[in-house]
C-alpha atoms as a PDB file:
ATOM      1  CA  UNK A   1     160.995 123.488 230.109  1.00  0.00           C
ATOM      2  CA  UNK A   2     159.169 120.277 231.050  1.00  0.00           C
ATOM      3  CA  UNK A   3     156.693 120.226 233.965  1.00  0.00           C
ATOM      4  CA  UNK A   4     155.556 116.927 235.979  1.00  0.00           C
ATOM      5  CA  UNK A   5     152.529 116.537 237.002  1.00  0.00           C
ATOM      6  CA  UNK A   6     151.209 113.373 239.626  1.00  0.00           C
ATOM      7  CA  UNK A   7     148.080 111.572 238.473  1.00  0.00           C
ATOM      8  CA  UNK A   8     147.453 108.828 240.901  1.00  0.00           C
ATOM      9  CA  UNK A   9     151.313 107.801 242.238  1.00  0.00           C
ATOM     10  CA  UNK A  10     152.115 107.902 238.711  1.00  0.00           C
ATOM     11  CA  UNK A  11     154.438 110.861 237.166  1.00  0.00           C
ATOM     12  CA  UNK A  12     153.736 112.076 233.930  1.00  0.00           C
ATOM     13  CA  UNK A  13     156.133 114.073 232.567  1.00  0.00           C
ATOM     14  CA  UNK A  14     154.672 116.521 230.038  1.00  0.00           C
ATOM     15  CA  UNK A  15     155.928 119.633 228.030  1.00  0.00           C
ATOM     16  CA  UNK A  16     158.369 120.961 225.372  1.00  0.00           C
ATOM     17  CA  UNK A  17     160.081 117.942 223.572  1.00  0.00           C
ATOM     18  CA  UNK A  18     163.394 117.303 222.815  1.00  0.00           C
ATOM     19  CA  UNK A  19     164.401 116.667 219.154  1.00  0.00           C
ATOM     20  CA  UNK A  20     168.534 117.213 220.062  1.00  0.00           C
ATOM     21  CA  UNK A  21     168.927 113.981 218.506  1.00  0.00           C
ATOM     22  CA  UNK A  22     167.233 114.473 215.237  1.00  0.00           C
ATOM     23  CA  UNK A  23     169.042 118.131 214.880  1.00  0.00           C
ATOM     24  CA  UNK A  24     172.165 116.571 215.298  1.00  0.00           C
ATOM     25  CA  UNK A  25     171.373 113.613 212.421  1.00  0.00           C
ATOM     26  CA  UNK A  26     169.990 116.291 210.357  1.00  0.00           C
ATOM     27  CA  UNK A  27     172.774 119.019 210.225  1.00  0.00           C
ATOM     28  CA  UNK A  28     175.377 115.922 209.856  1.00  0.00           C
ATOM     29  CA  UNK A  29     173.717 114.991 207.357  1.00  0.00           C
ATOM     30  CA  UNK A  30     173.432 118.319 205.452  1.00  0.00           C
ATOM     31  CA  UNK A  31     177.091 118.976 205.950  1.00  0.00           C
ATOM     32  CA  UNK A  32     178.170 115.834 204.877  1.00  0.00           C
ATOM     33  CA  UNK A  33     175.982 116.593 201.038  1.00  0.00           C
ATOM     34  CA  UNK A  34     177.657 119.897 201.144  1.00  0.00           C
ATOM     35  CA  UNK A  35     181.586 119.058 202.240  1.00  0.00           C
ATOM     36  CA  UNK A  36     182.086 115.464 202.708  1.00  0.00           C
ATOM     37  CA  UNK A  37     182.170 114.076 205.544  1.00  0.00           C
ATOM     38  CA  UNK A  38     186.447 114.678 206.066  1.00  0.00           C
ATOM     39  CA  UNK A  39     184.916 118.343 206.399  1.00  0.00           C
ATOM     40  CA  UNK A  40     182.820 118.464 209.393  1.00  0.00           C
ATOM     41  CA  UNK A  41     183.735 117.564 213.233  1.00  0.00           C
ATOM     42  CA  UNK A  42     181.685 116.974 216.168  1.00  0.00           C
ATOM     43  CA  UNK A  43     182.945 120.514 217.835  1.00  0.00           C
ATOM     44  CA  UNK A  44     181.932 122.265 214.666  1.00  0.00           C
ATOM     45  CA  UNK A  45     178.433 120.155 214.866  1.00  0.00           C
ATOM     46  CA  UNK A  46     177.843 121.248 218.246  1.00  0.00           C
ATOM     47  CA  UNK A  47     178.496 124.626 218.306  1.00  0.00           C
ATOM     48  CA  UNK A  48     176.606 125.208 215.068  1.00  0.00           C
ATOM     49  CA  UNK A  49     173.679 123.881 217.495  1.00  0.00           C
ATOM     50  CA  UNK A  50     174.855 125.909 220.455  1.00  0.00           C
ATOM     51  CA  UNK A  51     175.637 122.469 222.449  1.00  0.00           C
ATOM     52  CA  UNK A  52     178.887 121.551 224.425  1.00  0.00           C
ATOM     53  CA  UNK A  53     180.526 118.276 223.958  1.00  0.00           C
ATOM     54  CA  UNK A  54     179.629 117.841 227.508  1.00  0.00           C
ATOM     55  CA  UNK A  55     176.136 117.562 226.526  1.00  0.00           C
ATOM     56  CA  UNK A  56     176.551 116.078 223.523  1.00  0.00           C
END
């Protein structure tokens, strides 16, 4: 979970990253190679990545 920390009125915000974004582009991807892409949804996306569509 990210942290901030204050250096001189500034905020810095420093910890884990977040690579949601490339997991999605990824797994699409790989499903795509492996059924076309007529064989995947965004639901089925998701939840193979334990996200909602809410925070999707």
């Amino acid at each position: 979970m990210p942290y901030l920390i204050n250096i001189k009125e500034g905020i810095t915000i420093v910890g884990k990253t977040n690579n949601t974004k490339n997991d999605i582009v990824t797994l699409t991807i790989r499903k795509i190679k492996e059924t076309g892409y007529q064989g995947i949804s965004l639901r089925k996306l998701l939840a193979e990545l334990h996200l909602t569509t809410g925070s999707f």
